[in-house]
PDB file of N, CA and C in Angstrom:
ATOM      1  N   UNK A   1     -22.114 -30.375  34.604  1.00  0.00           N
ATOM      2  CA  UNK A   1     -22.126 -31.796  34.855  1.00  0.00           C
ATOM      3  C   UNK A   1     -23.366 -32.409  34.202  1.00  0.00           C
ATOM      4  N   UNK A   2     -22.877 -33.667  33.474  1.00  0.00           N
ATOM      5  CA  UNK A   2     -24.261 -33.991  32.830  1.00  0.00           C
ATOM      6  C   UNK A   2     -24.751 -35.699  33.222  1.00  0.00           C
ATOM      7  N   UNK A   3     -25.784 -35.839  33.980  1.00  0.00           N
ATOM      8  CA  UNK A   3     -26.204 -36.579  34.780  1.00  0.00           C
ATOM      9  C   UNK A   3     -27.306 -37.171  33.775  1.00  0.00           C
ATOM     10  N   UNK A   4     -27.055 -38.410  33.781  1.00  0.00           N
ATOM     11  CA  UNK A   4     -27.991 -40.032  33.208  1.00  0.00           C
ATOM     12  C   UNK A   4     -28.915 -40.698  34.239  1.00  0.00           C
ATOM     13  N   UNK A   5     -30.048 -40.294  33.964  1.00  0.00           N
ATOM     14  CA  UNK A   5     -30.890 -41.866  34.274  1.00  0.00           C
ATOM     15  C   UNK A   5     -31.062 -43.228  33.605  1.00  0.00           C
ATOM     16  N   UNK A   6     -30.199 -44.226  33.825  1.00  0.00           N
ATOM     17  CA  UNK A   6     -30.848 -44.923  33.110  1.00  0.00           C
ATOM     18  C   UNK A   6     -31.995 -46.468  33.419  1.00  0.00           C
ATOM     19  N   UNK A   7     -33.000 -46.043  32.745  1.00  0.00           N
ATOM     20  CA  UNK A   7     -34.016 -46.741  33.113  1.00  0.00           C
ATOM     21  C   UNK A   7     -35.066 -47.639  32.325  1.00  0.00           C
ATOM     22  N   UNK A   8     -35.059 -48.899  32.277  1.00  0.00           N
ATOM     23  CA  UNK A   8     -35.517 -50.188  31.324  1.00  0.00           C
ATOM     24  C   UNK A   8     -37.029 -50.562  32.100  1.00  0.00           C
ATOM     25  N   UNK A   9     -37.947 -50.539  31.171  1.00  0.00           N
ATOM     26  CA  UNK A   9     -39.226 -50.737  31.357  1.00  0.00           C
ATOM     27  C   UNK A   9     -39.874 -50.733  30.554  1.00  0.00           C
ATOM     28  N   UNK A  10     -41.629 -51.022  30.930  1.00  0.00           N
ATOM     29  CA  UNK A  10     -42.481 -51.539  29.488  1.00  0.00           C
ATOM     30  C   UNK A  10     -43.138 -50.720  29.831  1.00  0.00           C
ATOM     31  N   UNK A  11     -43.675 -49.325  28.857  1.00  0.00           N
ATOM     32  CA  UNK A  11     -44.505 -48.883  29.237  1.00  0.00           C
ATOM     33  C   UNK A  11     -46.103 -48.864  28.737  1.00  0.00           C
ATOM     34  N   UNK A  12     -47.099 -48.486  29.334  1.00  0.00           N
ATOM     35  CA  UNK A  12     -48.624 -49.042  28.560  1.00  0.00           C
ATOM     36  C   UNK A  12     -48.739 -48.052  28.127  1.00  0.00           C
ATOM     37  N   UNK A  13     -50.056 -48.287  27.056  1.00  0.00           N
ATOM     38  CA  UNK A  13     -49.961 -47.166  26.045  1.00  0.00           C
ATOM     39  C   UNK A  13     -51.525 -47.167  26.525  1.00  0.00           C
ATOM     40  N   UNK A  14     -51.318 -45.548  26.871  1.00  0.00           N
ATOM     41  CA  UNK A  14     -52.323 -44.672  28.039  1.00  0.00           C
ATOM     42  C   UNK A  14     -52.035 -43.191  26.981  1.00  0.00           C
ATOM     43  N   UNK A  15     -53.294 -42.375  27.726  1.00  0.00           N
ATOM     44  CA  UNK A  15     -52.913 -41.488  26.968  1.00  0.00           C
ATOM     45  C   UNK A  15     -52.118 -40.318  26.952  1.00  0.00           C
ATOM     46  N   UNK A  16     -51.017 -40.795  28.010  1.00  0.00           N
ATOM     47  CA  UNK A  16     -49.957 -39.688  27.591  1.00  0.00           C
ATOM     48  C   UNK A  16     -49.255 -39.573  26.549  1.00  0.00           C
ATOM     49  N   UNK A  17     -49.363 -37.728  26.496  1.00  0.00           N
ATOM     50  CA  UNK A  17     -48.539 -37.526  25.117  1.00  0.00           C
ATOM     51  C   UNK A  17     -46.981 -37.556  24.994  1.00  0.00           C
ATOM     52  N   UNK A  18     -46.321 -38.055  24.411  1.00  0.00           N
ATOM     53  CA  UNK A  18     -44.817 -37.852  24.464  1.00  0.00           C
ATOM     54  C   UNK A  18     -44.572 -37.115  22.998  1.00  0.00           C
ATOM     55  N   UNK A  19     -43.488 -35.872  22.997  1.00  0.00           N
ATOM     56  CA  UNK A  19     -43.232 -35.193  21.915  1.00  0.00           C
ATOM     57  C   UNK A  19     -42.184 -35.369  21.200  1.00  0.00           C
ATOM     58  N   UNK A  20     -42.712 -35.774  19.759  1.00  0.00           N
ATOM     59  CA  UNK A  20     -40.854 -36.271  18.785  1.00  0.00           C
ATOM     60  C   UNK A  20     -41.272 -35.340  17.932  1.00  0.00           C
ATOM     61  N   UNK A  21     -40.478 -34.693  17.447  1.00  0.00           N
ATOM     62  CA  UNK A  21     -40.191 -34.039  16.278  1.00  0.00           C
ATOM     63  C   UNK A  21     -41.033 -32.982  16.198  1.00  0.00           C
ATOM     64  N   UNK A  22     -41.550 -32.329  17.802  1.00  0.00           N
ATOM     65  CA  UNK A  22     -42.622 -31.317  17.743  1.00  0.00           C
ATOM     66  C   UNK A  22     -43.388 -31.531  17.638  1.00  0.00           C
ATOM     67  N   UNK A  23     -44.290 -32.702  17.369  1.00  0.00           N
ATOM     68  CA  UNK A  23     -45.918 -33.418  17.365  1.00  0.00           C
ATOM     69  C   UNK A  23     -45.910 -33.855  18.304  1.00  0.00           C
ATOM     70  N   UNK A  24     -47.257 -33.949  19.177  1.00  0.00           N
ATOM     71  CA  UNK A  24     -46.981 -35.194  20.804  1.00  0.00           C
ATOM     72  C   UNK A  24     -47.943 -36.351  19.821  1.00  0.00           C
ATOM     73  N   UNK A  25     -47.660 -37.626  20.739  1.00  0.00           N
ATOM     74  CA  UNK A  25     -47.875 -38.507  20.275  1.00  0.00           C
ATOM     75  C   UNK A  25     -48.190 -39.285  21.375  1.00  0.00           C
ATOM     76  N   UNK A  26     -49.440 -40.128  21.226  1.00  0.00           N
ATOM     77  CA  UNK A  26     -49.271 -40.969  22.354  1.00  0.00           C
ATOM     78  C   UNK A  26     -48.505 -42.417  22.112  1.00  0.00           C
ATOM     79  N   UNK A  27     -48.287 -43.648  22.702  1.00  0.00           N
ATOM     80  CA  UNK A  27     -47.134 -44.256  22.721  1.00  0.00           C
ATOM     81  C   UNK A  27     -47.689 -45.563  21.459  1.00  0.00           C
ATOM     82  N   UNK A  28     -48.844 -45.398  21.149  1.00  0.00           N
ATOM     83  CA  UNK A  28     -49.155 -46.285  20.117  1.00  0.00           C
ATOM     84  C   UNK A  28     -48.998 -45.669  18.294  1.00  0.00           C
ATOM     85  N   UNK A  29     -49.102 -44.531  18.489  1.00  0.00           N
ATOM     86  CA  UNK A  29     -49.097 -43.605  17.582  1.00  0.00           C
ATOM     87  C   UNK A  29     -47.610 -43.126  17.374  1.00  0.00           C
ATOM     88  N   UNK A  30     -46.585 -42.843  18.358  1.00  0.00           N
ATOM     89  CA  UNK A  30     -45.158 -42.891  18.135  1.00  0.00           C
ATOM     90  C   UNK A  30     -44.986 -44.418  17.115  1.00  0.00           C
ATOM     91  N   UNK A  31     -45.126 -45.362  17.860  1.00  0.00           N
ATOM     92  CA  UNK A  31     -44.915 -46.634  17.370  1.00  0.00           C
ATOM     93  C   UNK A  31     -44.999 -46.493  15.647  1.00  0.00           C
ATOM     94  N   UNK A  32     -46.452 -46.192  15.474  1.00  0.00           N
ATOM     95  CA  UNK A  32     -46.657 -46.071  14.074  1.00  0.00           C
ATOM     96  C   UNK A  32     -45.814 -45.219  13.139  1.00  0.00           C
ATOM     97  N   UNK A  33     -45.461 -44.621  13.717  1.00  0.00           N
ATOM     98  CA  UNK A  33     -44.329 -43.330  13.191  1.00  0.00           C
ATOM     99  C   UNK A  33     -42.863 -43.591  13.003  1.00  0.00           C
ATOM    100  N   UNK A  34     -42.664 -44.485  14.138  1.00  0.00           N
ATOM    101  CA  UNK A  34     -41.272 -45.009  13.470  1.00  0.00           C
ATOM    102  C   UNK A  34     -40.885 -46.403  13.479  1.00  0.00           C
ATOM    103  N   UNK A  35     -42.009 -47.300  13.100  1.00  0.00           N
ATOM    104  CA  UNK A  35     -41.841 -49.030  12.940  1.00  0.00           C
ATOM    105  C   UNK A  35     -40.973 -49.189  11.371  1.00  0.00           C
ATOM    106  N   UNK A  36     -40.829 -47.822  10.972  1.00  0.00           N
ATOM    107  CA  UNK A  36     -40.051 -48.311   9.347  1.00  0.00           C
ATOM    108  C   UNK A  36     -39.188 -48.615   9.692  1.00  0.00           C
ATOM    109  N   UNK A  37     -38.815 -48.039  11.087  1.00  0.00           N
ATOM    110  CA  UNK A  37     -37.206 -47.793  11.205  1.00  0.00           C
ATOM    111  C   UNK A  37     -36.394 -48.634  11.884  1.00  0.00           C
ATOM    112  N   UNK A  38     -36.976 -50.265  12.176  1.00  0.00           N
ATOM    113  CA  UNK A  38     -36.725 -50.994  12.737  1.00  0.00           C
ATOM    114  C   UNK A  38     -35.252 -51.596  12.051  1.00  0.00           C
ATOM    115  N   UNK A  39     -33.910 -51.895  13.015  1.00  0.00           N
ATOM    116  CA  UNK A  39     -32.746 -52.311  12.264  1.00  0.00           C
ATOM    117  C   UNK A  39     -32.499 -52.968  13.391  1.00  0.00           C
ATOM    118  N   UNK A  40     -31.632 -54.199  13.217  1.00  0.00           N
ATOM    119  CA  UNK A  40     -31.039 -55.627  13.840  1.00  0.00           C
ATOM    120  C   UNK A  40     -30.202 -54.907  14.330  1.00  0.00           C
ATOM    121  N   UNK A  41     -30.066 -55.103  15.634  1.00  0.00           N
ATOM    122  CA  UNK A  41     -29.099 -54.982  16.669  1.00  0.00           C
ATOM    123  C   UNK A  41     -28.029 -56.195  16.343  1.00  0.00           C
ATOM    124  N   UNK A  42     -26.684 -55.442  16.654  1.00  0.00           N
ATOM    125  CA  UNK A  42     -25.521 -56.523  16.360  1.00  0.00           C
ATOM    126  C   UNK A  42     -25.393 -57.176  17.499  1.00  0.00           C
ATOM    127  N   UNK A  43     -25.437 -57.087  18.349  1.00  0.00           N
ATOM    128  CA  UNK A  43     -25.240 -57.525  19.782  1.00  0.00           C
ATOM    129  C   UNK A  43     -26.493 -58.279  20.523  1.00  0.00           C
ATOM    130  N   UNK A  44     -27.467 -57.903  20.541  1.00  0.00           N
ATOM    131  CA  UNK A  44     -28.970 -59.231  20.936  1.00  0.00           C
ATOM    132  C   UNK A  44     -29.523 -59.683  19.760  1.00  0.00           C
ATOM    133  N   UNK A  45     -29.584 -59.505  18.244  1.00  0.00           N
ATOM    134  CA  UNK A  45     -30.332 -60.014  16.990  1.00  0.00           C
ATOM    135  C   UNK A  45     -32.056 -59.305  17.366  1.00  0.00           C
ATOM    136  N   UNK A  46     -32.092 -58.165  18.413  1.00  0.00           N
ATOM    137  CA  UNK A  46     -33.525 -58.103  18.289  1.00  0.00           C
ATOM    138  C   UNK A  46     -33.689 -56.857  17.284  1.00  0.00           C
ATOM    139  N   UNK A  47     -34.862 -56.593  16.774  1.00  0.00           N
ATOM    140  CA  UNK A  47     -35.038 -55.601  15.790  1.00  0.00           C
ATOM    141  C   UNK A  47     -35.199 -54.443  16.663  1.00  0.00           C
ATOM    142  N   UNK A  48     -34.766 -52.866  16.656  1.00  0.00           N
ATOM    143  CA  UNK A  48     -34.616 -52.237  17.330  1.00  0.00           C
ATOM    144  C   UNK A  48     -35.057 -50.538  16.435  1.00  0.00           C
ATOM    145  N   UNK A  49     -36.497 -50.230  17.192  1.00  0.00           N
ATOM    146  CA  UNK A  49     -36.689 -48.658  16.646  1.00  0.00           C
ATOM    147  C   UNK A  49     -36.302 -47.433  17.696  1.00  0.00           C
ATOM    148  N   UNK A  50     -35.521 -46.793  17.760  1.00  0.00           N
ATOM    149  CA  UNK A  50     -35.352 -45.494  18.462  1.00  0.00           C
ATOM    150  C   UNK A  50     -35.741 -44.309  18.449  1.00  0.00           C
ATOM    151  N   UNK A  51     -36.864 -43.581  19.631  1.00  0.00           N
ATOM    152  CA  UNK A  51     -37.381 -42.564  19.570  1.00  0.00           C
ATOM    153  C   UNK A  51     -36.815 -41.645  20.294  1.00  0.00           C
ATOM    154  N   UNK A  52     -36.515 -40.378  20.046  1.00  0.00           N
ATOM    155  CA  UNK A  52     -35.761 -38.859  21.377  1.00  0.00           C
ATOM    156  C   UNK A  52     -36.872 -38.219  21.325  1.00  0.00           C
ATOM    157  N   UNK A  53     -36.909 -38.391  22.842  1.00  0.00           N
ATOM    158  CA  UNK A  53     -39.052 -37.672  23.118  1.00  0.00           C
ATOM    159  C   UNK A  53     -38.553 -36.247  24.240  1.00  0.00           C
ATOM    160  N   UNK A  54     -39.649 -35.760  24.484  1.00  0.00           N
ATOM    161  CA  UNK A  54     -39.383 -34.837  25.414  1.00  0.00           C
ATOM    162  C   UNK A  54     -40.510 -35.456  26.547  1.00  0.00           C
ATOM    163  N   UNK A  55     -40.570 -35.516  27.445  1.00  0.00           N
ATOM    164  CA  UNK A  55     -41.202 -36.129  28.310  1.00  0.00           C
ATOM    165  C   UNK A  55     -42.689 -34.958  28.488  1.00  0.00           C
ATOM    166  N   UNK A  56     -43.506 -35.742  29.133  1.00  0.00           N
ATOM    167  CA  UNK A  56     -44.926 -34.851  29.201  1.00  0.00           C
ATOM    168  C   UNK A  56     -44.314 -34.238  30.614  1.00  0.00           C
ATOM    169  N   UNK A  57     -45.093 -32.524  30.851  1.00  0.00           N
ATOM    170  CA  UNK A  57     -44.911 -31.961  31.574  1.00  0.00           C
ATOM    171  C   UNK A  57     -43.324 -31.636  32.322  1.00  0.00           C
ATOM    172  N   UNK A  58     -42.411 -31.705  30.995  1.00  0.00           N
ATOM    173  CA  UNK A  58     -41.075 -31.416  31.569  1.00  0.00           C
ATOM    174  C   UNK A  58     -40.414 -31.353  30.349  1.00  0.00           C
ATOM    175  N   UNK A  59     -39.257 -30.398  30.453  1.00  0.00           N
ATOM    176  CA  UNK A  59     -38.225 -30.026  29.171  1.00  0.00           C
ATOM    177  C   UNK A  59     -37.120 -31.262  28.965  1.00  0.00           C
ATOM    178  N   UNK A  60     -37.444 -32.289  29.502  1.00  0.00           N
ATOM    179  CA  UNK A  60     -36.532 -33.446  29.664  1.00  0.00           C
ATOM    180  C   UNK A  60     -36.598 -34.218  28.205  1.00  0.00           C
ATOM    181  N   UNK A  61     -35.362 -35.482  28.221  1.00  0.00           N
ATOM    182  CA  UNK A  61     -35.962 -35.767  26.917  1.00  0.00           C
ATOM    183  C   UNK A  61     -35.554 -37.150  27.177  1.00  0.00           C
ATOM    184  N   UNK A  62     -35.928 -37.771  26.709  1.00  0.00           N
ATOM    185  CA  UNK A  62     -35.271 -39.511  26.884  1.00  0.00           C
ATOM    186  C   UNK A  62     -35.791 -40.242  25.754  1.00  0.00           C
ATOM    187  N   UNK A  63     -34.997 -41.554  25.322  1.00  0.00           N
ATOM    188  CA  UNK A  63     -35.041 -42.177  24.367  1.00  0.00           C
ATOM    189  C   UNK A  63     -36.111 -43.145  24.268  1.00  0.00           C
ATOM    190  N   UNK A  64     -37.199 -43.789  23.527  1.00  0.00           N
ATOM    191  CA  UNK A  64     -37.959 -44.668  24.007  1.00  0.00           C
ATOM    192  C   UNK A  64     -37.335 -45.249  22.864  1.00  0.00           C
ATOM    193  N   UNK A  65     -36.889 -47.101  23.468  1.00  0.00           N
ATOM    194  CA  UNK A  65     -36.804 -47.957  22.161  1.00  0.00           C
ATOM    195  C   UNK A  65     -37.886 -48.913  22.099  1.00  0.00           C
ATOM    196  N   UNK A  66     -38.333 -49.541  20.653  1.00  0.00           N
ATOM    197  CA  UNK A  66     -39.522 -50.117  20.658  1.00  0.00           C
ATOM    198  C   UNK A  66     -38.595 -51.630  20.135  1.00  0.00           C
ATOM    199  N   UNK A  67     -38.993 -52.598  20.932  1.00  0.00           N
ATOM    200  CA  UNK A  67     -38.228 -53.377  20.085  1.00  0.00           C
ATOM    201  C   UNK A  67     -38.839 -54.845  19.805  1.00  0.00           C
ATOM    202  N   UNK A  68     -38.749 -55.618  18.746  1.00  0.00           N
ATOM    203  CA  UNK A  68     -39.351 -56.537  18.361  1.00  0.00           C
ATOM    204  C   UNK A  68     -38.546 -57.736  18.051  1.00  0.00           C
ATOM    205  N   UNK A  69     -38.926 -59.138  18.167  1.00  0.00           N
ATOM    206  CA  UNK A  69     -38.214 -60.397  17.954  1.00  0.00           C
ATOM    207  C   UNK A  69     -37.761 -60.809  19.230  1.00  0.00           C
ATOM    208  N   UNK A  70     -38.202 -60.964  20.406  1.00  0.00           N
ATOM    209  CA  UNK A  70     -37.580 -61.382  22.041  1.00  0.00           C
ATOM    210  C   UNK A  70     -38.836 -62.739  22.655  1.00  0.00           C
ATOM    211  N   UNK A  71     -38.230 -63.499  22.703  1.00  0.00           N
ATOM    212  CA  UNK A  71     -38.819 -64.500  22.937  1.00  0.00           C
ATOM    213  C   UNK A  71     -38.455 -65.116  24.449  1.00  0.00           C
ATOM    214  N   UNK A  72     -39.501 -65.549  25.114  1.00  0.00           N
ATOM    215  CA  UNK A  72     -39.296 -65.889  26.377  1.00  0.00           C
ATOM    216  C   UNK A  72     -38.436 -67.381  26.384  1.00  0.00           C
ATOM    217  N   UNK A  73     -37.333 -67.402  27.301  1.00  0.00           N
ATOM    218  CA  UNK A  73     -36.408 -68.645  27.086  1.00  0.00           C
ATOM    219  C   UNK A  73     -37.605 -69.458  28.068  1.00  0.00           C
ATOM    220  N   UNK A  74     -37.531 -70.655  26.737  1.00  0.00           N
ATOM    221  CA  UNK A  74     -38.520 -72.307  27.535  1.00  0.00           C
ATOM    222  C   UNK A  74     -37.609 -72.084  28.891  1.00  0.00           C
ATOM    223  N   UNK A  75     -38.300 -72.863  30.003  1.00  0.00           N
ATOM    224  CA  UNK A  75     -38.101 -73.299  31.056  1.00  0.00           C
ATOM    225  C   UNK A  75     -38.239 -74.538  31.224  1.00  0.00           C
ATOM    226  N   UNK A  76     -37.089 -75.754  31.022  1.00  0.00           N
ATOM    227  CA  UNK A  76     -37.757 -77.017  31.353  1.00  0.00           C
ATOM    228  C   UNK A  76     -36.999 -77.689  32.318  1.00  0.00           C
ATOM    229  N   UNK A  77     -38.029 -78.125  33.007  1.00  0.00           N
ATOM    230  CA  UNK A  77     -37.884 -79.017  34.642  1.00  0.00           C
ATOM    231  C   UNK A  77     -36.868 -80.202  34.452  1.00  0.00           C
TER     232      UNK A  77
END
């Protein structure tokens, strides 16, 4: 049986390491590693980079997306 968390959040960039591609990385340094790879989402227009990490202190792995172009909707009274 294969069981999903799924879970949306901002995380700060502290110095945990998260591991892609066998290097750990901390979350500012992932960033740098795959901002080439930014491509337009068809469905929100935001620019969208995708990382498959292994989580610190566990064989787990989860996706971090980095994503850019989201603008807070005005609020007017």
């Amino acid at each position: 049986m294969n069981s999903a968390v799924h879970v949306v959040c901002r995380l700060k960039n502290t110095m945990v390491h998260y591991e892609y591609k066998g290097t750990p990385y901390r979350l500012s340094e992932l960033y740098q590693k795959v901002k080439s790879t930014f491509r337009k989402d068809s469905h929100t227009g935001l620019l969208l980079a995708r990382a498959r990490v292994t989580l610190p202190g566990s064989h787990e792995s989860a996706v971090i997306v980095f994503s850019k172009g989201y603008k807070e909707p005005e609020i007017t009274p």
